[in-house]
C-alpha atoms as a PDB file:
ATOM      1  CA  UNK A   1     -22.646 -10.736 -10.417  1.00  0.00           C
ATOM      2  CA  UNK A   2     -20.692 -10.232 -13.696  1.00  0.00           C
ATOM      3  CA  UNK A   3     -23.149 -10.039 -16.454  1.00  0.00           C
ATOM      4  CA  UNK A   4     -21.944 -10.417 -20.603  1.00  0.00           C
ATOM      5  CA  UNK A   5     -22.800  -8.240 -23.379  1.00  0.00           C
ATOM      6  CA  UNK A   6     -22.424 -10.856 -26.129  1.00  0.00           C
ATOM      7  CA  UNK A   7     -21.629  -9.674 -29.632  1.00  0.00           C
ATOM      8  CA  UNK A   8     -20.056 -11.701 -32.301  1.00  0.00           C
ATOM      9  CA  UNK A   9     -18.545 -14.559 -30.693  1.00  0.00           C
ATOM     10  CA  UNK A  10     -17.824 -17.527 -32.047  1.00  0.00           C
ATOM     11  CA  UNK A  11     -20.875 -20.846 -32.119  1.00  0.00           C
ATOM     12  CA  UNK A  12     -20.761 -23.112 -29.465  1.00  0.00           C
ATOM     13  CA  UNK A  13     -24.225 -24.668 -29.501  1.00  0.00           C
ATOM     14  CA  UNK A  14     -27.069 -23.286 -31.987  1.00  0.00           C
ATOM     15  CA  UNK A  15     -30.300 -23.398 -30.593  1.00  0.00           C
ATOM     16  CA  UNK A  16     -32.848 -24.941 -32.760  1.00  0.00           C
ATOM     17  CA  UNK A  17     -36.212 -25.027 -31.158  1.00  0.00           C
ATOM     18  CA  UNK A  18     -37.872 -22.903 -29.830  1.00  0.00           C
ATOM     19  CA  UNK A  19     -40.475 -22.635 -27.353  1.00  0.00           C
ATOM     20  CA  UNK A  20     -42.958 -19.456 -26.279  1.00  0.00           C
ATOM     21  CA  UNK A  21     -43.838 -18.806 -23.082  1.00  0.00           C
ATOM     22  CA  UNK A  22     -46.587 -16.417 -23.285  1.00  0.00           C
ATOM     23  CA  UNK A  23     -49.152 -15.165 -26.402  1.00  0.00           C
ATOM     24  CA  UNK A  24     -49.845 -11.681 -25.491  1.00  0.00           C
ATOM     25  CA  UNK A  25     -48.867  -9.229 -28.275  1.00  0.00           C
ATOM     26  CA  UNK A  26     -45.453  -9.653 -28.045  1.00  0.00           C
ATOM     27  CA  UNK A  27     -45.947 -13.450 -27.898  1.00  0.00           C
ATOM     28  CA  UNK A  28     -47.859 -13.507 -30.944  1.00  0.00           C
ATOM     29  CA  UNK A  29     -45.636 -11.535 -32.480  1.00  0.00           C
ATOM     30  CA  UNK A  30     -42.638 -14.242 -32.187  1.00  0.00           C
ATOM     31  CA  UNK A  31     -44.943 -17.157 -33.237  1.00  0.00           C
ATOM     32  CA  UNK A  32     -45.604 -15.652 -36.279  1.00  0.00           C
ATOM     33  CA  UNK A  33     -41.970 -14.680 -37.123  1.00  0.00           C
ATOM     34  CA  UNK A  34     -40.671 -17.806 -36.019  1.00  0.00           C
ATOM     35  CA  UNK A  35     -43.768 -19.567 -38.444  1.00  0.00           C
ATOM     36  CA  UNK A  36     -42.692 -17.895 -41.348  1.00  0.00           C
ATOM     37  CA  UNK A  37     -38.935 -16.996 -41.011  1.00  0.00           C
ATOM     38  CA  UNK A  38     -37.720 -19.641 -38.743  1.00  0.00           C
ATOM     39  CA  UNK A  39     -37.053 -21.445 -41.085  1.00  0.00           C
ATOM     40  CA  UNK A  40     -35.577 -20.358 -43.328  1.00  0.00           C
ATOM     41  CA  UNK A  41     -33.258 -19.200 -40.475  1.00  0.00           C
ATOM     42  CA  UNK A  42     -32.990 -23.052 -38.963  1.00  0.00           C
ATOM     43  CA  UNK A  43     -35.101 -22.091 -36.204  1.00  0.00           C
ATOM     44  CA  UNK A  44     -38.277 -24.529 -35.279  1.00  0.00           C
ATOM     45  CA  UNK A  45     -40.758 -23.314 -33.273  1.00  0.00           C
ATOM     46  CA  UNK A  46     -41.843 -26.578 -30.954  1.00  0.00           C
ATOM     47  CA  UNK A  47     -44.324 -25.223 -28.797  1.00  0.00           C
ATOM     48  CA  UNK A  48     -46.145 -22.157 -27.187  1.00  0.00           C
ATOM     49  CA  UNK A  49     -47.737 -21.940 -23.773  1.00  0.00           C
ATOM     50  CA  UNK A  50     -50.139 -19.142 -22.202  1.00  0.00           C
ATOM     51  CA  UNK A  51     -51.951 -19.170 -19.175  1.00  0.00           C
ATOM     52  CA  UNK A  52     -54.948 -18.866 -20.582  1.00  0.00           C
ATOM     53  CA  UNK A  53     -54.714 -21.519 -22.962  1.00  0.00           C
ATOM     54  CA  UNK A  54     -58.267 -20.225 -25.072  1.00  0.00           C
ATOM     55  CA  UNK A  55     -55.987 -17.217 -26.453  1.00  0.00           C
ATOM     56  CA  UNK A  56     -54.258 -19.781 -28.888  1.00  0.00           C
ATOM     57  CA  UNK A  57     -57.158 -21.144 -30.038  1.00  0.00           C
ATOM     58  CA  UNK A  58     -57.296 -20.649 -33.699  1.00  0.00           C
ATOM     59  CA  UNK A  59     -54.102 -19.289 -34.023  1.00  0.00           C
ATOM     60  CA  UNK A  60     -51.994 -21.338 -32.848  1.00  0.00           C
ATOM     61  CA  UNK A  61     -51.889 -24.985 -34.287  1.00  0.00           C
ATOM     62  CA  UNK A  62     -53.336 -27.344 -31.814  1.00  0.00           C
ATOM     63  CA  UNK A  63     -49.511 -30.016 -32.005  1.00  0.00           C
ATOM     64  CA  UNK A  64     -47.910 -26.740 -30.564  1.00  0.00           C
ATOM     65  CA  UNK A  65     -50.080 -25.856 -27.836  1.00  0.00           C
ATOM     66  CA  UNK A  66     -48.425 -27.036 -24.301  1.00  0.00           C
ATOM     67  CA  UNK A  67     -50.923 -27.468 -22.090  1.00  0.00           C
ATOM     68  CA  UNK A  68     -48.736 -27.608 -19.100  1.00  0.00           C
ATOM     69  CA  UNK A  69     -45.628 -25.679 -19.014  1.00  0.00           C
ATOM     70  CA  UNK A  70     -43.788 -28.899 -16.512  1.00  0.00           C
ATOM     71  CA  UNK A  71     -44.255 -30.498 -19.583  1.00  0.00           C
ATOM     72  CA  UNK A  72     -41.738 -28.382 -21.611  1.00  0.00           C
ATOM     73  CA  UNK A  73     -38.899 -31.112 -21.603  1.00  0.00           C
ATOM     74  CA  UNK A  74     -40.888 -33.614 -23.600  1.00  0.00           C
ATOM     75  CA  UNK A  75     -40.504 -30.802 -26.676  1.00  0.00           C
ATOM     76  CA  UNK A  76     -36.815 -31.100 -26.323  1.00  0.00           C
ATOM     77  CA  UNK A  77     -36.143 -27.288 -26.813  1.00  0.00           C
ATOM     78  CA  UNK A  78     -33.390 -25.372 -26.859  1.00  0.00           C
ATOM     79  CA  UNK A  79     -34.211 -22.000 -26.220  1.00  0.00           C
ATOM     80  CA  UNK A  80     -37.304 -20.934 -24.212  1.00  0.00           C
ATOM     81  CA  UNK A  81     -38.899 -17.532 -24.889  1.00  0.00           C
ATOM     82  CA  UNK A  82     -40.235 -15.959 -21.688  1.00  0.00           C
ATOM     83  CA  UNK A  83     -42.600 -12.859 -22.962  1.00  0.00           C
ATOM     84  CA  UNK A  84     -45.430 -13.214 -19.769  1.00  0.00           C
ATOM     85  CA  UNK A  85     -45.014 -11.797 -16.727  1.00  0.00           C
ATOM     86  CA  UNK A  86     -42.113 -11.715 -14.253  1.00  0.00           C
ATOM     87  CA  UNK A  87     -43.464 -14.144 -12.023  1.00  0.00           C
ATOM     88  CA  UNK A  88     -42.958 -17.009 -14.494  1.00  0.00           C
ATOM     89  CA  UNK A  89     -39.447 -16.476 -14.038  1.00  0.00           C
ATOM     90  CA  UNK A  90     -40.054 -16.285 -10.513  1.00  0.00           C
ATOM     91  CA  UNK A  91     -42.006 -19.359 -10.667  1.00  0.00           C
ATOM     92  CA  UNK A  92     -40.593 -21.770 -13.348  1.00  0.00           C
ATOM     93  CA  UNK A  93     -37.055 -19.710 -14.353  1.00  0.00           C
ATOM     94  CA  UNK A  94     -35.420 -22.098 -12.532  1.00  0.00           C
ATOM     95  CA  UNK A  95     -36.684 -25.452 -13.969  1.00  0.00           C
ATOM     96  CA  UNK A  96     -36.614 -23.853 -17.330  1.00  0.00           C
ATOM     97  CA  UNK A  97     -32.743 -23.860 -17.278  1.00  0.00           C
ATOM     98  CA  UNK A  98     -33.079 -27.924 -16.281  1.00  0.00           C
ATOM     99  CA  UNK A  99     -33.714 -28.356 -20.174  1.00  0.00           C
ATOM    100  CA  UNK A 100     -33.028 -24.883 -22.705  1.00  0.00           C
ATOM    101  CA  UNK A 101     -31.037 -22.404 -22.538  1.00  0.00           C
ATOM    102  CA  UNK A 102     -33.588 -18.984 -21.258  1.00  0.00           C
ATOM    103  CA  UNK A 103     -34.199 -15.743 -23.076  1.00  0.00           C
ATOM    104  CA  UNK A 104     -36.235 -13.449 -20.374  1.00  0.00           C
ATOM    105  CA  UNK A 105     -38.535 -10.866 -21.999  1.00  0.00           C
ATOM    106  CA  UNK A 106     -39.329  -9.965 -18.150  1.00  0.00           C
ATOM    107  CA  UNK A 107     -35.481  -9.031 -16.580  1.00  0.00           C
ATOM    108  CA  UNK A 108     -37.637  -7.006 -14.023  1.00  0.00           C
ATOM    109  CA  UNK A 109     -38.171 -10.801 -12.348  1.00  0.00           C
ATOM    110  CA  UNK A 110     -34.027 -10.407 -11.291  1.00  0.00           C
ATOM    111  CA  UNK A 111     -35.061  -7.211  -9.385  1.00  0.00           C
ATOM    112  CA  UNK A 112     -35.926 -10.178  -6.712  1.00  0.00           C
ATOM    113  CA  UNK A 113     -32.592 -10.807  -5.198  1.00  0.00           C
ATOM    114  CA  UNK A 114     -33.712 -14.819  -4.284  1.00  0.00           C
ATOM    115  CA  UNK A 115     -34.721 -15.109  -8.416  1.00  0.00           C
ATOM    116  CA  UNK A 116     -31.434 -14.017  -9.373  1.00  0.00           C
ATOM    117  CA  UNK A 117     -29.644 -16.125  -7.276  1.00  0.00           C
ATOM    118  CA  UNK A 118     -31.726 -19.230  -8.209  1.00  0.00           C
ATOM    119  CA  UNK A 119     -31.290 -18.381 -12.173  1.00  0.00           C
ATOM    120  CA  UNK A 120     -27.777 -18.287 -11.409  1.00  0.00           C
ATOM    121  CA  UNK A 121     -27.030 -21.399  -9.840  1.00  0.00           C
ATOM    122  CA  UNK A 122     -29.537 -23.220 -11.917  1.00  0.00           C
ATOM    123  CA  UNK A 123     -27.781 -21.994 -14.875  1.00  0.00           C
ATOM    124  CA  UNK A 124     -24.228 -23.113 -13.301  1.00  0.00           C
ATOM    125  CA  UNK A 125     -25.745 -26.122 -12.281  1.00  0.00           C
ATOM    126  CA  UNK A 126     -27.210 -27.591 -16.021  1.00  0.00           C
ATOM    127  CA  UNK A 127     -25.114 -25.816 -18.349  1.00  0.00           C
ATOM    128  CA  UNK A 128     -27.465 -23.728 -19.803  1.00  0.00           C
ATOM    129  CA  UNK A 129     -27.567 -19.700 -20.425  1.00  0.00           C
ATOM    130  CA  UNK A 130     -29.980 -16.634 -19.018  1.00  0.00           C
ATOM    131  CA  UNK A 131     -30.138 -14.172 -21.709  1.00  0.00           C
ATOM    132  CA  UNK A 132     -31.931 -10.821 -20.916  1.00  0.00           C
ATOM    133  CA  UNK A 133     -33.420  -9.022 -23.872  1.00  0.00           C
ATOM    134  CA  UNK A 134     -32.536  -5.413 -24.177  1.00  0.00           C
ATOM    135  CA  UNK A 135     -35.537  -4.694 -24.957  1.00  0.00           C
ATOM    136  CA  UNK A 136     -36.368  -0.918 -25.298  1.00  0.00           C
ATOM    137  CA  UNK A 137     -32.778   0.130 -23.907  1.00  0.00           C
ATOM    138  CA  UNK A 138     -31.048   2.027 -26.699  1.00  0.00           C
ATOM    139  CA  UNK A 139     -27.366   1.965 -25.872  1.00  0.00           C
ATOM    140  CA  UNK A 140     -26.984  -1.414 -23.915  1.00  0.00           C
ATOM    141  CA  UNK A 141     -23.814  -2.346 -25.219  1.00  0.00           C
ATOM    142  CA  UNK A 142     -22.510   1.068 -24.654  1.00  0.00           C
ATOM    143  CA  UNK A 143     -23.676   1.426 -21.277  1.00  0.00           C
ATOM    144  CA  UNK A 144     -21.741  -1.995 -20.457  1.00  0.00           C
ATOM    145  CA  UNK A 145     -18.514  -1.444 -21.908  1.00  0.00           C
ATOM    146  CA  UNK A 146     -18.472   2.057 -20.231  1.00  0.00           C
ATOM    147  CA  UNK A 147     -19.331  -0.224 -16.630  1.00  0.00           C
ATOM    148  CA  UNK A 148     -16.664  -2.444 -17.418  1.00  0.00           C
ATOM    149  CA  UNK A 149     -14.025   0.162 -17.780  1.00  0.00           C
ATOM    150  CA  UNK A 150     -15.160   1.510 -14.423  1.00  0.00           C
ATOM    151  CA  UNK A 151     -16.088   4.922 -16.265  1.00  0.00           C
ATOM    152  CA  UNK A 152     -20.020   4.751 -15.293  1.00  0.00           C
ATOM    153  CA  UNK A 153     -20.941   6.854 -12.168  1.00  0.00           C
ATOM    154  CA  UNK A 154     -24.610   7.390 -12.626  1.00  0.00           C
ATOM    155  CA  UNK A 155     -27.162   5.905 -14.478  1.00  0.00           C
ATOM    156  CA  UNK A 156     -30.441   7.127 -14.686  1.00  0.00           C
ATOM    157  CA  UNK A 157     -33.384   5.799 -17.236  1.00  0.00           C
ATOM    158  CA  UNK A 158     -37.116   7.683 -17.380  1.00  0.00           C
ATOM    159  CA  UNK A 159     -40.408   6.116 -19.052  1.00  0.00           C
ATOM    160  CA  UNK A 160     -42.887   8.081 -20.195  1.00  0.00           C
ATOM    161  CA  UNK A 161     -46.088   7.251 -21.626  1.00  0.00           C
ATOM    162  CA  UNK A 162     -49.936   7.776 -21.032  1.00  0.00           C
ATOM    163  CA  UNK A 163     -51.358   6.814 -17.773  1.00  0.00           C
ATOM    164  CA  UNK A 164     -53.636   3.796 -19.438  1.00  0.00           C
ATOM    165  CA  UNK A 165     -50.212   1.900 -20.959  1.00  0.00           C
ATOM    166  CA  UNK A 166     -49.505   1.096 -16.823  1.00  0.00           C
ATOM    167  CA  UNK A 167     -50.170  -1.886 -15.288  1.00  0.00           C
ATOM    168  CA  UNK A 168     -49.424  -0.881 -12.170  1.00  0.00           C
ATOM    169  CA  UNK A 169     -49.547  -2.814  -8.505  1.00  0.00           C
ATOM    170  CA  UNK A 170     -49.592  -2.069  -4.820  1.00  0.00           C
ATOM    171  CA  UNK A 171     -49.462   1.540  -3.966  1.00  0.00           C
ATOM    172  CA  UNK A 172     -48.388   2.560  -7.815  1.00  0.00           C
ATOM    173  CA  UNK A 173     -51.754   1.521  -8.397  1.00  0.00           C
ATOM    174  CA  UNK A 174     -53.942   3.433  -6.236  1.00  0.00           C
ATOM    175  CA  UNK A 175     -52.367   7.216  -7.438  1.00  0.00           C
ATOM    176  CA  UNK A 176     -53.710   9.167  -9.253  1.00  0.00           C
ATOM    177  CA  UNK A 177     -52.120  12.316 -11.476  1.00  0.00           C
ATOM    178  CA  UNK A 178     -53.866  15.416 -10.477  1.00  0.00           C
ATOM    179  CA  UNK A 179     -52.593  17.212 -13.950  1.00  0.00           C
ATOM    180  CA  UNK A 180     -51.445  16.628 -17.187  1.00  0.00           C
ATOM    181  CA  UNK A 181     -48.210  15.095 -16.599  1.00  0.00           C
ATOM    182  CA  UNK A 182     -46.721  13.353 -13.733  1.00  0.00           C
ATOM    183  CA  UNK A 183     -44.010  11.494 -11.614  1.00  0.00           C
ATOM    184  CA  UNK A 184     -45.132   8.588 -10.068  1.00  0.00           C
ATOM    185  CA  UNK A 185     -42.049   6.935  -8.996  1.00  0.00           C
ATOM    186  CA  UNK A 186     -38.104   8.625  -8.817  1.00  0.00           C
ATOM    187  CA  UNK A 187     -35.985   6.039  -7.343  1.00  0.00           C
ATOM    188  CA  UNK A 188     -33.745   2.715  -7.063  1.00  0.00           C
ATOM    189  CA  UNK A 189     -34.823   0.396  -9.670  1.00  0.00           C
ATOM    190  CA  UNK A 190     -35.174  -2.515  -7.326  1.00  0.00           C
ATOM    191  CA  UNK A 191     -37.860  -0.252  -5.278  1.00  0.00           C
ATOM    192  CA  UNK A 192     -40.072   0.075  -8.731  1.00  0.00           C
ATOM    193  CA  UNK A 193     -39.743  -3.526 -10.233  1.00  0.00           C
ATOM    194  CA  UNK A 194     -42.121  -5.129  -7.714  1.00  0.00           C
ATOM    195  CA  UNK A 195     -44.842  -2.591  -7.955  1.00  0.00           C
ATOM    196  CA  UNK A 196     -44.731  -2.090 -12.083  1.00  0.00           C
ATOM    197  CA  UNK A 197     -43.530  -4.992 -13.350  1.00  0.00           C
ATOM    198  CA  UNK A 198     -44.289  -5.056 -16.703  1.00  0.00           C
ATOM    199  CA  UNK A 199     -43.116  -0.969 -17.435  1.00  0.00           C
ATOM    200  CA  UNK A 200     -40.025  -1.241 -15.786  1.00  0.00           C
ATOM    201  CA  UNK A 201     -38.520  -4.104 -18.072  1.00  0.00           C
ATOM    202  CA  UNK A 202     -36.036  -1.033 -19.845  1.00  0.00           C
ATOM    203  CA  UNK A 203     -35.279  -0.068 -16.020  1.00  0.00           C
ATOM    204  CA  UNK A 204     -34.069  -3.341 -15.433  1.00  0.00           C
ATOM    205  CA  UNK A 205     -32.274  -4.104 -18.322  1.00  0.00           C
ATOM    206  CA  UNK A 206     -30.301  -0.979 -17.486  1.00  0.00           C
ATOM    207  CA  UNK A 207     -29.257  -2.091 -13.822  1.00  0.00           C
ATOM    208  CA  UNK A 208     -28.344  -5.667 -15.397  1.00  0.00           C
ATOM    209  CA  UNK A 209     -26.437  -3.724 -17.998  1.00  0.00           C
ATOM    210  CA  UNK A 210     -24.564  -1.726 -15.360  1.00  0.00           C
ATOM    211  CA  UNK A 211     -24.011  -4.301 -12.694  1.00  0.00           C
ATOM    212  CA  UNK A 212     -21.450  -1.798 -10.926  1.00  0.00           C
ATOM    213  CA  UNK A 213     -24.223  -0.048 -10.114  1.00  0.00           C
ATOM    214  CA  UNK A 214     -26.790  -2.344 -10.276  1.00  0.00           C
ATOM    215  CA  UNK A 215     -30.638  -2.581  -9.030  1.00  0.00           C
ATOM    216  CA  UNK A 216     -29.883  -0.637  -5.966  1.00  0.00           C
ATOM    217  CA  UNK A 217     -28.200   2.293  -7.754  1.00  0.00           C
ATOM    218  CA  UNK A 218     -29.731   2.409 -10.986  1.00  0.00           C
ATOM    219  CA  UNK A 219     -32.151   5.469 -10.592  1.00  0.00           C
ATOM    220  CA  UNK A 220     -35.936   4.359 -12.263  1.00  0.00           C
ATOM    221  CA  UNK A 221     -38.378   7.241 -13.123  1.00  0.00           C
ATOM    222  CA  UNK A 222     -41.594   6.787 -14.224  1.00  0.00           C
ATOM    223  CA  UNK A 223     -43.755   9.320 -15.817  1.00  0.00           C
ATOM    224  CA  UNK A 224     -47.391   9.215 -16.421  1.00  0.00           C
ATOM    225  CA  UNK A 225     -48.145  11.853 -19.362  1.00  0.00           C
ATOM    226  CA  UNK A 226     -51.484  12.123 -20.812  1.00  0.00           C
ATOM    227  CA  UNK A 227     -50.291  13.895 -23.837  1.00  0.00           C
ATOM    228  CA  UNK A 228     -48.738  10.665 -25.075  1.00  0.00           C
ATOM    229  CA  UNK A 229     -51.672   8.404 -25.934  1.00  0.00           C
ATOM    230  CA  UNK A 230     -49.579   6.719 -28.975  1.00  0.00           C
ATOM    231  CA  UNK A 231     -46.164   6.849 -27.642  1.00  0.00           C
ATOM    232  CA  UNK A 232     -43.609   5.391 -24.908  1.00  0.00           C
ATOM    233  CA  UNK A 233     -40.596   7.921 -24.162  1.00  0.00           C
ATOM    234  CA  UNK A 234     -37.479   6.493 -22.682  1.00  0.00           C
ATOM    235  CA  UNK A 235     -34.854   9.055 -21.626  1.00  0.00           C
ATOM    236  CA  UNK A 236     -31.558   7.508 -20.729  1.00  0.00           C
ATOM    237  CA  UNK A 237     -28.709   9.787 -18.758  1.00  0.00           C
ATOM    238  CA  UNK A 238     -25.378   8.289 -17.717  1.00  0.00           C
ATOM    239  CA  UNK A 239     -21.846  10.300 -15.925  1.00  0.00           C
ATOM    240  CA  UNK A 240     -18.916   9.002 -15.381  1.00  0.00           C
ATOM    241  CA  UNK A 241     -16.328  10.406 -12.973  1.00  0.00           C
ATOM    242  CA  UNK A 242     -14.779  14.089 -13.080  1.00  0.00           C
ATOM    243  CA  UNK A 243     -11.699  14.390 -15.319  1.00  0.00           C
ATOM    244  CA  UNK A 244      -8.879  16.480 -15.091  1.00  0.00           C
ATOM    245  CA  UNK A 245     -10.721  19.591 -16.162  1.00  0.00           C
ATOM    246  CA  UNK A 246     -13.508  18.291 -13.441  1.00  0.00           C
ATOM    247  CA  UNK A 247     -15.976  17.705 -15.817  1.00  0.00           C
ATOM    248  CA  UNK A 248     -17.470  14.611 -15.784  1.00  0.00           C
ATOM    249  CA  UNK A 249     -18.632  12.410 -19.308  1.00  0.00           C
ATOM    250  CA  UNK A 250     -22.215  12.654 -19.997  1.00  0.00           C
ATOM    251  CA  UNK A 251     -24.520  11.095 -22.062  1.00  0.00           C
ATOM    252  CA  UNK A 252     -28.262  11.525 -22.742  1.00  0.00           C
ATOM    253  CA  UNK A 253     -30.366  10.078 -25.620  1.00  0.00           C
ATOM    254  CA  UNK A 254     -34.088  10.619 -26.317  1.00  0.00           C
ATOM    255  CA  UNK A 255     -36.041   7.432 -27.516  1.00  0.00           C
ATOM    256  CA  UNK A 256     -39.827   8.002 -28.721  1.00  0.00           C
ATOM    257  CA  UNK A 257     -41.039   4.405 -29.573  1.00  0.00           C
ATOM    258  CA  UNK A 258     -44.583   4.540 -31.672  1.00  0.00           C
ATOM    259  CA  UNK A 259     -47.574   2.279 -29.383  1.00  0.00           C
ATOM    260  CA  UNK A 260     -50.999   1.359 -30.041  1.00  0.00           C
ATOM    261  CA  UNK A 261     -52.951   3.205 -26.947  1.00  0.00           C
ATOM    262  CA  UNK A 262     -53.196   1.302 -23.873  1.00  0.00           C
ATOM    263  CA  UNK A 263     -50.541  -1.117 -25.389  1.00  0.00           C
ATOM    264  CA  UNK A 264     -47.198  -2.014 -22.822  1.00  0.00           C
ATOM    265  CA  UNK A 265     -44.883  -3.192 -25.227  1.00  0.00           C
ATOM    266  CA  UNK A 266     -43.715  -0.366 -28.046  1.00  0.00           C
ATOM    267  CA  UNK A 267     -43.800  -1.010 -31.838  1.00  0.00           C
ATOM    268  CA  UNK A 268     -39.740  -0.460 -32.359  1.00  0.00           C
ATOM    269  CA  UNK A 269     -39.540  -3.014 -29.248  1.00  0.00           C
ATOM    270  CA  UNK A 270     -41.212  -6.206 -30.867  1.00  0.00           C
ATOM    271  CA  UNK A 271     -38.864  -6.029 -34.044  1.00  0.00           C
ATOM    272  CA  UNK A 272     -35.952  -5.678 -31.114  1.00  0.00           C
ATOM    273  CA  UNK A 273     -37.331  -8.166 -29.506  1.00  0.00           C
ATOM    274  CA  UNK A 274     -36.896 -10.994 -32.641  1.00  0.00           C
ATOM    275  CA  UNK A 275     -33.708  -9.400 -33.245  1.00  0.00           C
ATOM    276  CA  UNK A 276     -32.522 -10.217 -29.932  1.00  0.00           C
ATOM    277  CA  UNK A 277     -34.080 -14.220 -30.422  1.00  0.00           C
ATOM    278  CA  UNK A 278     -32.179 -14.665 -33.760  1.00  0.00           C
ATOM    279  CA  UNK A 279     -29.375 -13.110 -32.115  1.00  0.00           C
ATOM    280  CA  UNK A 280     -28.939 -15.325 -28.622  1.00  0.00           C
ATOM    281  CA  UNK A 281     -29.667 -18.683 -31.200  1.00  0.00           C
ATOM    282  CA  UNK A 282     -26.262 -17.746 -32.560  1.00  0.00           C
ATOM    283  CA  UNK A 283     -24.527 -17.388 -29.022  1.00  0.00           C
ATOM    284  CA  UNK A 284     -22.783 -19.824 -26.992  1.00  0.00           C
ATOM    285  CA  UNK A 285     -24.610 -22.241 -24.541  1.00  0.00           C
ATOM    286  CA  UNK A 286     -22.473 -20.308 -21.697  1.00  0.00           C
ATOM    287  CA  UNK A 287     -23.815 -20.423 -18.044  1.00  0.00           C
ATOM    288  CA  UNK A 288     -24.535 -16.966 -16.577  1.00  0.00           C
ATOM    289  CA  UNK A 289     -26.887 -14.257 -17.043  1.00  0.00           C
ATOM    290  CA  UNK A 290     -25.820 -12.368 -20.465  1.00  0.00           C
ATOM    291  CA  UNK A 291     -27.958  -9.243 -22.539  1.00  0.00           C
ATOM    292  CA  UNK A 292     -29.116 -10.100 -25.535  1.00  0.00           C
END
């Protein structure tokens, strides 16, 4: 699978509306940038969906509230905002791409092998474009031109953050940390995406970022750290090949994003994450999966 880092290509089709899928914090977050800079940035938000449909209420004006997601098409969008859970792209991905072109806020959904494959071909199939939000990933663009040059060997990316910002599933969520810091998964990407899928979103952006290495050799760690109540820490570590001298190219940053305790999704990551919306509305309409 070849995926795209798109940066400063020319217009093909400008998304206009907009629709959210999802009103957590991030959710929110987008409505009310999209209500008050939209715009002035030609952007019109058309609707917003949750799954609990009593979260809107009072914040969301009643004309915008979609009831019923199969329903989207009657809104005529052109650029759906998935920032729920994986398993709406697992669910509804597919039939998403029958009307708008698809920004995923939840790229931990392509960890699934069968989702991938049905974005893809849905995508192929109606002309319309899966964009993957970076998200928390400092360096994405780096990391892919380095992949496409065949200089990436490894490719390793660590989370970090206090024990109550997991939402963790099957056996992630039955350990327990007998001291003040530790690992609760060192390992394939693919192998941590089903189990945490809402803190491995950076993880997966990575492997879809580095498709030479991809899910399968993409190394996820994640740490829980009880010293970092108000904080997510994303390490990212990437080799290339030995050179002459038999050194190999090495890279390692340090990210500390700023969260409200207990909170998933990072402060930094939320302004990314509109960044990344404005930016794929100015991309073209170009089937495939592309980060955004």
């Amino acid at each position: 699978m070849q995926i795209t880092e798109f940066k400063g290509m020319a217009l093909d089709r400008v998304p206009r509306k907009v629709g959210i899928v999802g009103y957590g914090r991030l959710g929110q977050s987008l409505v009310s940038h999209l209500l008050t800079q939209g715009p002035e940035l030609g952007l019109e938000l058309v609707f917003v969906w949750n799954r609990d449909a009593g979260r809107m209420a009072g914040s969301v004006p009643p004309s915008l509230q979609l009831q019923n997601l199969d329903a989207l098409g009657e809104r005529h969008p052109d650029l759906v905002v998935e920032v729920a859970h994986p398993k709406i792209i697992q669910e509804s991905g597919a039939e998403i791409l029958r009307y708008a072109n698809l920004l995923v806020g939840s790229p931990s959904a392509l960890a699934d092998q069968a989702t991938e494959q049905q974005l893809l071909e849905a995508s192929h199939l109606w002309g319309h474009a899966v964009f993957v939000a970076r998200g928390a990933l400092w360096g994405a663009e780096d990391i892919s031109r380095l992949d496409e040059a065949g200089g990436l060997q490894s490719l390793r990316v660590s989370m970090a953050t206090h024990p109550d910002g997991f939402r963790l599933e099957g056996p992630l969520a039955t350990m327990r940390s007998t001291g003040s810091r530790a690992v609760l998964y060192e390992g394939p990407v693919r192998g941590l995406c089903p189990h945490a899928p809402r803190n491995s979103n950076t993880m997966a952006a990575a492997a879809l970022a580095a498709p030479s290495l991809g899910f399968d050799r993409v190394i996820g760690v994640l740490v829980a750290d009880f010293s970092l109540k108000n904080m997510h820490v994303v390490d990212v570590e990437l080799s290339g090949p030995p050179g002459p001298t038999g050194r190999s190219f090495a890279v390692h940053t340090h990210r500390e994003n700023p969260a409200e305790p207990g909170a998933v999704t990072g402060s930094a990551t939320v302004t990314t994450f509109w960044r990344s919306l404005v930016g794929c509305c100015q991309l073209p309409s170009k089937p495939g999966i592309h980060l955004c």
